[in-house]
N, C-alpha and C. Protein backbone atom coordinates (compact mmCIF):
# COMPACT_ATOMS: atom_id res chain seq x y z
N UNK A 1 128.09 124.26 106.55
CA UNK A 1 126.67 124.14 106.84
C UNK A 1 126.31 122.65 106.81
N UNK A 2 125.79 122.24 107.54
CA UNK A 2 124.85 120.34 107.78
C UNK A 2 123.64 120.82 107.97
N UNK A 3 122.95 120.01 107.14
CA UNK A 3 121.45 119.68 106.87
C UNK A 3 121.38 118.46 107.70
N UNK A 4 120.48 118.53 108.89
CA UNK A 4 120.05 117.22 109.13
C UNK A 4 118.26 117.20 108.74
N UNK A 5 118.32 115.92 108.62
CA UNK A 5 117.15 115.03 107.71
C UNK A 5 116.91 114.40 108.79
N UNK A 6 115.23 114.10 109.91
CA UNK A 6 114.86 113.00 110.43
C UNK A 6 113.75 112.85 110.04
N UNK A 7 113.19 111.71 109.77
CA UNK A 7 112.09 110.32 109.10
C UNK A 7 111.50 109.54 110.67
N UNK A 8 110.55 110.19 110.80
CA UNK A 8 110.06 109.99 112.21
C UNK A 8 107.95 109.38 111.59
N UNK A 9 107.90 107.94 111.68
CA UNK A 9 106.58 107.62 111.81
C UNK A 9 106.07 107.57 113.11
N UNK A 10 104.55 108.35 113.81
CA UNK A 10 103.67 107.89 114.71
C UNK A 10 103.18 106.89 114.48
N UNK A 11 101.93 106.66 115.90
CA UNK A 11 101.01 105.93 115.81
C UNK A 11 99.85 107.22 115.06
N UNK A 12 99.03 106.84 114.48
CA UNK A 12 97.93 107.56 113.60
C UNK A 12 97.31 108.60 115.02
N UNK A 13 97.15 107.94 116.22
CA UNK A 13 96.41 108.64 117.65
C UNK A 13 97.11 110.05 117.92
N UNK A 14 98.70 109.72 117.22
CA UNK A 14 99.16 110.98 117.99
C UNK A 14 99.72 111.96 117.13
N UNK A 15 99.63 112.31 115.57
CA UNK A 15 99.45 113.15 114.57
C UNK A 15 99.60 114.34 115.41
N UNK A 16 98.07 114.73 115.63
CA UNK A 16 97.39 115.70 116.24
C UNK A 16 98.34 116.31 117.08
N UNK A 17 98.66 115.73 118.06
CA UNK A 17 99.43 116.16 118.92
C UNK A 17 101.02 116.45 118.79
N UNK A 18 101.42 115.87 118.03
CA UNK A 18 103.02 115.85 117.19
C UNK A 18 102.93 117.41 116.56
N UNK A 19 101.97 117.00 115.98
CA UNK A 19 101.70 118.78 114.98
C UNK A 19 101.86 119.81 116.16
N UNK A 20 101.15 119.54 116.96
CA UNK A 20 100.64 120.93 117.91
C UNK A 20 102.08 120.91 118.86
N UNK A 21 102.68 119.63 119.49
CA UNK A 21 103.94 120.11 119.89
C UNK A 21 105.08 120.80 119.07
N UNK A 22 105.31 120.58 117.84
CA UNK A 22 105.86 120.98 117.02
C UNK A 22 105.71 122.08 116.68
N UNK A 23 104.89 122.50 116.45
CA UNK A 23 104.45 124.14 116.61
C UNK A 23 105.35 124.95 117.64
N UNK A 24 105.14 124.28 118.89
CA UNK A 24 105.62 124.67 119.53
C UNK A 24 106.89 125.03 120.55
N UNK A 25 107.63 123.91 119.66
CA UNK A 25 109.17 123.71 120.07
C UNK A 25 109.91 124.09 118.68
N UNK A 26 108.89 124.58 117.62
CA UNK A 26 109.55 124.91 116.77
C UNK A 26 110.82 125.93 116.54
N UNK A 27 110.05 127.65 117.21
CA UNK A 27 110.57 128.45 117.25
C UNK A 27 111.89 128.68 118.07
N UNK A 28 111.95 127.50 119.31
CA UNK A 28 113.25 127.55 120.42
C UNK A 28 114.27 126.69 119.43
N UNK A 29 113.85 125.75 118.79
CA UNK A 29 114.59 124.72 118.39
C UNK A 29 115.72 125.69 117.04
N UNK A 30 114.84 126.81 116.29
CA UNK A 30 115.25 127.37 115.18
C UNK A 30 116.14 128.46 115.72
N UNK A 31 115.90 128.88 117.06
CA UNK A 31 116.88 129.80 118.09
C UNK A 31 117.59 129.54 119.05
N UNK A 32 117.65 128.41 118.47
CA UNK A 32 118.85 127.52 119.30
C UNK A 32 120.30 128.10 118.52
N UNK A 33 121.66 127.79 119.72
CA UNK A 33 122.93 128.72 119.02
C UNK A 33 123.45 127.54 117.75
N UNK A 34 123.40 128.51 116.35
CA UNK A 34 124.35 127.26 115.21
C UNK A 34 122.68 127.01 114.49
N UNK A 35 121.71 127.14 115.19
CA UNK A 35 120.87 126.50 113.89
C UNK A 35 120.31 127.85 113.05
N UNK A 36 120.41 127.36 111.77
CA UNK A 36 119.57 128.65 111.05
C UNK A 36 118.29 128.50 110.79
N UNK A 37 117.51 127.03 110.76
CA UNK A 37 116.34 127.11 110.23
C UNK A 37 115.79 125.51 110.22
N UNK A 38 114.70 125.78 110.59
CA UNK A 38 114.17 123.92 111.04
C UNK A 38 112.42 124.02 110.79
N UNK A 39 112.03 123.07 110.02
CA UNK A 39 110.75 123.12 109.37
C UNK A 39 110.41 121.80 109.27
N UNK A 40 108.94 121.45 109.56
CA UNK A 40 108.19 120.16 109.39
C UNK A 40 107.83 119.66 108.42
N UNK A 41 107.99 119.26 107.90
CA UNK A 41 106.83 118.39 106.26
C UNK A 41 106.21 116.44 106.65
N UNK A 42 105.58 117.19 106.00
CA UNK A 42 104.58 115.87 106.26
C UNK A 42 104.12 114.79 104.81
N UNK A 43 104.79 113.61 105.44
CA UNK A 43 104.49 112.78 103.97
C UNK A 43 103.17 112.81 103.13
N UNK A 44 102.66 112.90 101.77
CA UNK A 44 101.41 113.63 101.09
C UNK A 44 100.93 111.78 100.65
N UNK A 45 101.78 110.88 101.00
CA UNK A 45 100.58 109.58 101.02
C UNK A 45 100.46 109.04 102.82
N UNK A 46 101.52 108.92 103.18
CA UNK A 46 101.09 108.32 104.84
C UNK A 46 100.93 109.72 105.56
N UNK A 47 99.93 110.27 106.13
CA UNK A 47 99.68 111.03 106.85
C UNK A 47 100.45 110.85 108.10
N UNK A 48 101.35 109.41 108.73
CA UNK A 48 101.72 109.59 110.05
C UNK A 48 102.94 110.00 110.13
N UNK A 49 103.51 110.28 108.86
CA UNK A 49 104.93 109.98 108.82
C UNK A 49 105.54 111.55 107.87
N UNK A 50 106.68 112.40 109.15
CA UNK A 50 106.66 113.51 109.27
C UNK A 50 108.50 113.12 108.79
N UNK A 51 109.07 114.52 108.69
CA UNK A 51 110.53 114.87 108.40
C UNK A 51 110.52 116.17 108.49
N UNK A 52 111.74 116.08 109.46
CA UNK A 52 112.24 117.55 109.77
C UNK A 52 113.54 117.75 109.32
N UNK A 53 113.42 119.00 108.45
CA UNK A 53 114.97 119.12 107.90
C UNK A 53 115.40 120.75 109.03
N UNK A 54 116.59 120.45 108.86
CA UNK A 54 117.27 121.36 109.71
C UNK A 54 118.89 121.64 109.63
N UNK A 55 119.09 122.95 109.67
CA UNK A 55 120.30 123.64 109.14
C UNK A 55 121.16 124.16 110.09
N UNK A 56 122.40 123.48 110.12
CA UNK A 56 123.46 123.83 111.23
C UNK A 56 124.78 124.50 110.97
N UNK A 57 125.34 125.30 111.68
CA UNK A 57 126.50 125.89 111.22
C UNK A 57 127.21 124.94 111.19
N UNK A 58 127.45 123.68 112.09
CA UNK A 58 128.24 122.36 111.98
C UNK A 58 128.19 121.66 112.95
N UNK A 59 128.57 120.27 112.66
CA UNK A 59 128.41 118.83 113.60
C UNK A 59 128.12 119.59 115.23
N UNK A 60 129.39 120.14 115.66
CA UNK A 60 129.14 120.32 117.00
C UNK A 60 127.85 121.22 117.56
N UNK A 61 127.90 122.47 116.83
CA UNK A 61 125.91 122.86 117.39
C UNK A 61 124.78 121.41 117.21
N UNK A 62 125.22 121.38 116.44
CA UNK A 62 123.74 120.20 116.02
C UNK A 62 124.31 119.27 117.52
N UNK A 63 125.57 118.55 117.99
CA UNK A 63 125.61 118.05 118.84
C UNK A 63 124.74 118.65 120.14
N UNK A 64 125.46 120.16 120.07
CA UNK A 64 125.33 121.10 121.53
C UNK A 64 123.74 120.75 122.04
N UNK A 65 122.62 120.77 120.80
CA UNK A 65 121.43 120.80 120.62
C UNK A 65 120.86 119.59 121.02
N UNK A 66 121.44 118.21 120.30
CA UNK A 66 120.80 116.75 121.14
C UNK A 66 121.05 116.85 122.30
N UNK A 67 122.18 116.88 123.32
CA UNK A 67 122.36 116.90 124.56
C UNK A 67 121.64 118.18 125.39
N UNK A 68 121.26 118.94 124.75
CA UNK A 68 120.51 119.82 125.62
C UNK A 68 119.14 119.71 126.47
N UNK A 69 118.68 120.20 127.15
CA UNK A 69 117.11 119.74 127.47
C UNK A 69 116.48 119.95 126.63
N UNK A 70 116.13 121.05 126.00
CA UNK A 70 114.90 121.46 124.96
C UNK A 70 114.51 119.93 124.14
N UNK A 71 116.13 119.51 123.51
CA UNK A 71 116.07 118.03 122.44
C UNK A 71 115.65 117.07 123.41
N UNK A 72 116.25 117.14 124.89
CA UNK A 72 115.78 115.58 125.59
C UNK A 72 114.52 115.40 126.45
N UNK A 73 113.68 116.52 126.42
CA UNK A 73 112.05 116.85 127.11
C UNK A 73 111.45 116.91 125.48
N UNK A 74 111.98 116.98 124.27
CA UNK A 74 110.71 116.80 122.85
C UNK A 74 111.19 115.51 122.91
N UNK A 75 111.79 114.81 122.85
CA UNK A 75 112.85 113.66 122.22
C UNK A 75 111.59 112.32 122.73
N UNK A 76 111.85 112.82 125.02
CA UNK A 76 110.76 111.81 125.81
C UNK A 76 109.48 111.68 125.17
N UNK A 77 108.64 113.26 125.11
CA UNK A 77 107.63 112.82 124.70
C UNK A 77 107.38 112.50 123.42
N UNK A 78 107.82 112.50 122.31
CA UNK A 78 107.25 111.93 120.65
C UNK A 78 108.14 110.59 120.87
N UNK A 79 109.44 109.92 121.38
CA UNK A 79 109.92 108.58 121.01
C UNK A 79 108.60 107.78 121.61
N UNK A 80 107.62 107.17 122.65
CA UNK A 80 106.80 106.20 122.67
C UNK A 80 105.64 106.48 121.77
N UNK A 81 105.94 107.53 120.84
CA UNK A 81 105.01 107.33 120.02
C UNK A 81 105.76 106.88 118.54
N UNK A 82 106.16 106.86 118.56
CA UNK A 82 106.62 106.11 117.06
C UNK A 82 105.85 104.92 116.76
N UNK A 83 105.75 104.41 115.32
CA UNK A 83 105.13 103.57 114.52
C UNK A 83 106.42 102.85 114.08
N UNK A 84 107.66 103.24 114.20
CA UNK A 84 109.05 102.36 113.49
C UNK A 84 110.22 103.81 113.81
N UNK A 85 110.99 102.62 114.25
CA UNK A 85 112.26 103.57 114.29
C UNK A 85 112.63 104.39 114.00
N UNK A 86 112.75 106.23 114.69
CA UNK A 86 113.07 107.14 113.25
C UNK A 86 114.72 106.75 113.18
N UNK A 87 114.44 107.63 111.69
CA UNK A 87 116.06 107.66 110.88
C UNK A 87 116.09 108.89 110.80
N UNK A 88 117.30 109.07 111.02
CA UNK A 88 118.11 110.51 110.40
C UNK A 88 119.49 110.69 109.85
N UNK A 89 119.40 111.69 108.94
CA UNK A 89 121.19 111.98 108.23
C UNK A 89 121.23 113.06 108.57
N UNK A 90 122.76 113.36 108.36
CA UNK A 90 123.68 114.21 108.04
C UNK A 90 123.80 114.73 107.10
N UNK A 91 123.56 115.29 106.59
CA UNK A 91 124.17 115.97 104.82
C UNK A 91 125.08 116.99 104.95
N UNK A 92 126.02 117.15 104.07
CA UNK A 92 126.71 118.51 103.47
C UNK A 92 126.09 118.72 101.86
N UNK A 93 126.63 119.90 101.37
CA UNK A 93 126.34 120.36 100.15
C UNK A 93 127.93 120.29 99.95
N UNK A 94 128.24 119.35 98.93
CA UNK A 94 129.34 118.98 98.02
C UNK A 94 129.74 120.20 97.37
């Protein structure tokens, strides 16, 4: 199982809209093949600045998933909104 972790800041303008796409690419993204489960949280002091954790059977689904369209039509529209570079990991459970 891999946990990926991404650390994604907006601009403050586009919150609103991050939320509401997210909503909505949520459910394809969590029924995508290899993922079990993918959820939003939202930082409780900077309101712009979101993390999505997400659970993969392994490296290669989570790959299958960036190269797909679903990841590269959400990917276009939220990257010109960033506030700073997102980051993301990899994790296993040791």
């Amino acid at each position: 199982m891999l946990t990926r972790l991404v650390k994604m800041q907006f601009n403050a303008d586009f919150v609103a809209e991050f939320q509401e796409n997210f909503k909505a690419v949520q459910p394809q993204i969590a029924a995508f093949k290899g993922c079990s489960s993918v959820q939003l949280l939202q930082d409780s002091q900077q309101a712009n600045t979101f993390f999505t954790i997400s659970h993969w059977q392994d490296e290669a689904h989570l790959e299958d998933y960036r190269r797909s369209p679903l990841f590269r039509e959400t990917w276009a529209k939220v990257k010109p909104n960033f506030a700073a570079k997102a980051e993301a990991w990899s994790l296993l459970i040791p």
